[in-house]
C-alpha atoms as a PDB file:
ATOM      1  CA  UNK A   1       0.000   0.000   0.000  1.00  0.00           C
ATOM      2  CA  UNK A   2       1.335   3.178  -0.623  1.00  0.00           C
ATOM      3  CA  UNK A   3       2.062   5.698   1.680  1.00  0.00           C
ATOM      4  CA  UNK A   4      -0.538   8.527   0.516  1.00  0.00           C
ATOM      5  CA  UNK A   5      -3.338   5.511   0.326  1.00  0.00           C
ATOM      6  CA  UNK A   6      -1.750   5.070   4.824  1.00  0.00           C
ATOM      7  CA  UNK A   7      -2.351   8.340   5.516  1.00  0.00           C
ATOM      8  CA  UNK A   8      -5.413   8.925   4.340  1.00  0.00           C
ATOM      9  CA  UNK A   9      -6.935   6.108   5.704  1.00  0.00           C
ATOM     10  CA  UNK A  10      -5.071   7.502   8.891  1.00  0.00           C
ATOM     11  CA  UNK A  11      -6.968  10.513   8.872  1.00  0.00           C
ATOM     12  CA  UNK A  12     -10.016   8.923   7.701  1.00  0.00           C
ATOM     13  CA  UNK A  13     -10.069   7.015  10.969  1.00  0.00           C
ATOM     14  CA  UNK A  14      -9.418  10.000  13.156  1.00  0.00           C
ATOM     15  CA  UNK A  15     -12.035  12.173  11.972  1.00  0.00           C
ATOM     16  CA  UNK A  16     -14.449   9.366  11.637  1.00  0.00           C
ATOM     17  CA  UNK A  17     -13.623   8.536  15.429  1.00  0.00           C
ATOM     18  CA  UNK A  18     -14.189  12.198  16.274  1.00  0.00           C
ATOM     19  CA  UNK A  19     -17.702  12.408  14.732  1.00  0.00           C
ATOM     20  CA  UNK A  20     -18.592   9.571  17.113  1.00  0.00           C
ATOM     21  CA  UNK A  21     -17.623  11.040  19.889  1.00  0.00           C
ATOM     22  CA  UNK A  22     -19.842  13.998  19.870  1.00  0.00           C
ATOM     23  CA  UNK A  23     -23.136  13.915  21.114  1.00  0.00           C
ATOM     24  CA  UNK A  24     -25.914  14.478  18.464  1.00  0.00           C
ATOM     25  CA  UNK A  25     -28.407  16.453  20.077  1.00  0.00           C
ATOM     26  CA  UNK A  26     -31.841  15.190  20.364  1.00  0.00           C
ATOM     27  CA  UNK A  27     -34.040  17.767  21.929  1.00  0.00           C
ATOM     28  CA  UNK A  28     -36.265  19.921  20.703  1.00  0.00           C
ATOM     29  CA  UNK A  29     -34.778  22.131  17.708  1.00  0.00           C
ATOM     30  CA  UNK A  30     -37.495  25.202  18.461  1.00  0.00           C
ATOM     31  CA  UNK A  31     -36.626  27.201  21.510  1.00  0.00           C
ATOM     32  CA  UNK A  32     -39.796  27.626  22.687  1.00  0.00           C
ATOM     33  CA  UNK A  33     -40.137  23.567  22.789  1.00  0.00           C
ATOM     34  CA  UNK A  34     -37.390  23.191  24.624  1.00  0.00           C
ATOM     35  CA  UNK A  35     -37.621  25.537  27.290  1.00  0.00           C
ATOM     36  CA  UNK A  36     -41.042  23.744  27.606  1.00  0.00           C
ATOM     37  CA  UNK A  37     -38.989  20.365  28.169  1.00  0.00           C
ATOM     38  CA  UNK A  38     -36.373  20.954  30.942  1.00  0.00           C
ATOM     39  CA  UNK A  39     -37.307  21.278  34.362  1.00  0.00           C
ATOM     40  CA  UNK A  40     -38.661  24.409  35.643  1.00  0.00           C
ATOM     41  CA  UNK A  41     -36.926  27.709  37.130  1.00  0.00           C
ATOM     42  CA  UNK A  42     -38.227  28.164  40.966  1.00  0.00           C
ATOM     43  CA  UNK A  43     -40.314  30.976  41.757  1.00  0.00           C
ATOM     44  CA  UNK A  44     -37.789  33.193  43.080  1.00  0.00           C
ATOM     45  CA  UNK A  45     -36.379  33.798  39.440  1.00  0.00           C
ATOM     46  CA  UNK A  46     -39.220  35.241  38.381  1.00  0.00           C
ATOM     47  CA  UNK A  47     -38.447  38.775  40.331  1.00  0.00           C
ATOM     48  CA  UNK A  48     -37.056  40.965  38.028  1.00  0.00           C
ATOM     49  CA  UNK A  49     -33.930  41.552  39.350  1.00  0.00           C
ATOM     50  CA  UNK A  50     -33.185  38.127  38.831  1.00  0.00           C
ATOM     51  CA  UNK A  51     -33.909  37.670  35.111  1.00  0.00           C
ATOM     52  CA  UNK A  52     -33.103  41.309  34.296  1.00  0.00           C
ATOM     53  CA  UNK A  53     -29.897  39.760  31.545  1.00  0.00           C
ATOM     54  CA  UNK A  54     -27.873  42.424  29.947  1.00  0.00           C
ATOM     55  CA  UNK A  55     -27.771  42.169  26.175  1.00  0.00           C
ATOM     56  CA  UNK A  56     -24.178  41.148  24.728  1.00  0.00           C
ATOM     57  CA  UNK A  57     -22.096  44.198  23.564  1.00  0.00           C
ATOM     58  CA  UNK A  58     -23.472  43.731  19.672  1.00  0.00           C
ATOM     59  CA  UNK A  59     -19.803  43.810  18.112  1.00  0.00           C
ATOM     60  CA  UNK A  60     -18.793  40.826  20.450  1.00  0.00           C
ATOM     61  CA  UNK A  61     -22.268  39.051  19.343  1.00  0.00           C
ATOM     62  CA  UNK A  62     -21.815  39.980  15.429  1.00  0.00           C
ATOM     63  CA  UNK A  63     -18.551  38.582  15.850  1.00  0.00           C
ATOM     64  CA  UNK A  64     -19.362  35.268  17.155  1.00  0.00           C
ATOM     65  CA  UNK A  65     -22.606  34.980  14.659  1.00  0.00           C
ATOM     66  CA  UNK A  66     -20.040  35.695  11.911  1.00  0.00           C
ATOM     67  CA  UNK A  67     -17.778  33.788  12.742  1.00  0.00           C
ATOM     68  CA  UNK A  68     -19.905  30.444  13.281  1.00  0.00           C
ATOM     69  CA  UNK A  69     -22.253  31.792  10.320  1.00  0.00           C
ATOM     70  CA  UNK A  70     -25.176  29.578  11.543  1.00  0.00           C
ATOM     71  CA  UNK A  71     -28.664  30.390  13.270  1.00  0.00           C
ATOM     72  CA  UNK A  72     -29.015  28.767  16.568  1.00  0.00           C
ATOM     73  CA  UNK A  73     -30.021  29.140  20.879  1.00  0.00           C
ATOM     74  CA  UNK A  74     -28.829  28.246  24.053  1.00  0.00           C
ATOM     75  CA  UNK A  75     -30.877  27.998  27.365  1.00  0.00           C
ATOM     76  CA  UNK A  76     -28.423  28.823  30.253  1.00  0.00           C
ATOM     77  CA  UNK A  77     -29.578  27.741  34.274  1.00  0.00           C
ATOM     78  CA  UNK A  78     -27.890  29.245  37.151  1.00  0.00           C
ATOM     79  CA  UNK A  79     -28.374  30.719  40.271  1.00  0.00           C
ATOM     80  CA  UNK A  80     -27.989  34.343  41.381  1.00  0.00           C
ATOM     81  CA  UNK A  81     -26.021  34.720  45.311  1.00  0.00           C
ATOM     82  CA  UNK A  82     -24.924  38.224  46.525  1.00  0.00           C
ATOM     83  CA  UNK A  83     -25.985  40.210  42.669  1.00  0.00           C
ATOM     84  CA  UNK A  84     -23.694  37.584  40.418  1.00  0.00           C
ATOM     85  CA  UNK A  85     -24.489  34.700  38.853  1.00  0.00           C
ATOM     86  CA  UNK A  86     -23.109  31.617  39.351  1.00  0.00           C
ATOM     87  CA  UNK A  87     -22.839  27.956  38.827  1.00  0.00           C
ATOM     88  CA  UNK A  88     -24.427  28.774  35.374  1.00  0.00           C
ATOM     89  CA  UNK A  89     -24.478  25.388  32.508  1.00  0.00           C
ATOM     90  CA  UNK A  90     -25.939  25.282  29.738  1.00  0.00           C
ATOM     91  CA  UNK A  91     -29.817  23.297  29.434  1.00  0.00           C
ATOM     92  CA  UNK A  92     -29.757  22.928  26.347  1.00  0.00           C
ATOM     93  CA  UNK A  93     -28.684  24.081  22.926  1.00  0.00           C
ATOM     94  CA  UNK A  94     -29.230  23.891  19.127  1.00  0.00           C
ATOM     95  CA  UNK A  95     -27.394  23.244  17.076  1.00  0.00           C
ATOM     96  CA  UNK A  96     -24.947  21.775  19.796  1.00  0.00           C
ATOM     97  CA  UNK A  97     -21.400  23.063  20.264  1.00  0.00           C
ATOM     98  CA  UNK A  98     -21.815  26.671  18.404  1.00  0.00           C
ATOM     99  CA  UNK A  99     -22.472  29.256  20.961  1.00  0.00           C
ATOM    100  CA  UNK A 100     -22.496  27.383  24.494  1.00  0.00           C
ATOM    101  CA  UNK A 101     -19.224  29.018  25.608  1.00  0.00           C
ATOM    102  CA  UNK A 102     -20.277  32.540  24.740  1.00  0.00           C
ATOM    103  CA  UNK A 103     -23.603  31.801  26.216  1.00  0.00           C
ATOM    104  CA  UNK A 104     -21.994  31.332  29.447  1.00  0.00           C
ATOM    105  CA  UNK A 105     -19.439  33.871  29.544  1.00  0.00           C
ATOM    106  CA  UNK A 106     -22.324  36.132  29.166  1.00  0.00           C
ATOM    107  CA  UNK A 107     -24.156  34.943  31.709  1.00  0.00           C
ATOM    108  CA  UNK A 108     -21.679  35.296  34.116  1.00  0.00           C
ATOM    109  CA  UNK A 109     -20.643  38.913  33.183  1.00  0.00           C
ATOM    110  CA  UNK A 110     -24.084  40.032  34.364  1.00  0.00           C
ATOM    111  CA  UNK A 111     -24.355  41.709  37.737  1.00  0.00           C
ATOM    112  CA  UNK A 112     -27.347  43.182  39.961  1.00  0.00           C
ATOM    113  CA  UNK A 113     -26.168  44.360  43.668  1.00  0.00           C
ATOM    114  CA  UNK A 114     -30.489  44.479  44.363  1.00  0.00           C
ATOM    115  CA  UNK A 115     -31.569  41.252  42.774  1.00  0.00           C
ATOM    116  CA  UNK A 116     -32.291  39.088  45.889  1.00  0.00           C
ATOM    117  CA  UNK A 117     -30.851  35.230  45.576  1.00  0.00           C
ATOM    118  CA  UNK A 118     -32.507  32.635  43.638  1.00  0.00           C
ATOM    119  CA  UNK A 119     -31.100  29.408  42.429  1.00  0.00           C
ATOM    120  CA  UNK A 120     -32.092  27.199  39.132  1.00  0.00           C
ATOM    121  CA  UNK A 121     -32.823  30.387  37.112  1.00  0.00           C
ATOM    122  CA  UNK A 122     -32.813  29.767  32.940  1.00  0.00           C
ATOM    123  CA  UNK A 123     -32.351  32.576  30.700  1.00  0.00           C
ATOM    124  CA  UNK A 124     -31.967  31.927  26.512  1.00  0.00           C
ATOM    125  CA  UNK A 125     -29.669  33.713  24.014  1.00  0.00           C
ATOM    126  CA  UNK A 126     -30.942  33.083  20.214  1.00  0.00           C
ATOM    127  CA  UNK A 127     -28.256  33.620  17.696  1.00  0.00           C
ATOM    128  CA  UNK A 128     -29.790  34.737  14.417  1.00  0.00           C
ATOM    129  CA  UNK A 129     -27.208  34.863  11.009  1.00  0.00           C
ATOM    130  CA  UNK A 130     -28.865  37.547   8.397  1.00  0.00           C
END
């Protein structure tokens, strides 16, 4: 066999392992539908303190929509202790893998001295490519 035949089959392998290793989501692909799924936010993140989420500085979010060039959402729960948010994951997102890491760092950024403590909050970013 020759050796450009080895190394593609090399590679072939590698990414072929690869795609199997990541999670296909299988969720609901309309927002709405998928809030509707996961389990619900307690009643203390309903003050508005709590779910009062700063919108992303819009050249950091047209950056990241460029650069991924695909419509998509993710629904972030945390909890809010002493104005900050913390111990924020992503719920759910679609398509998976796109904007979960923004999502979060978002999340986190946002700060309210007055919103009184709540814990398994969800807020949702959508992600829309024009």
């Amino acid at each position: 066999m020759s050796k450009p035949m080895l190394w593609f089959l090399l590679a072939s392998s590698i990414l072929v392992g690869c795609a199997a290793e990541q999670k296909a989501y299988t969720g609901p692909r309309n927002l709405k539908s998928a809030i509707a799924a996961l389990p619900p936010e307690s009643v203390a993140c309903k003050v508005e303190g709590v779910k009062r989420m700063g919108n992303p500085d819009p050249a950091e979010w047209v950056a990241v929509t460029q650069k991924v060039k695909r419509s998509g959402w993710v629904a972030v729960r945390y909890s809010m202790v002493g104005g900050q948010v913390v111990d924020a994951k992503v719920e759910a997102s679609y398509p998976a893998g796109l904007y979960e890491e923004f999502a979060i760092s978002h999340t986190k950024k946002n700060r309210n001295p007055a919103a009184p403590d709540a814990s398994n909050c969800i807020t949702t970013l959508e992600f829309t490519v024009s």
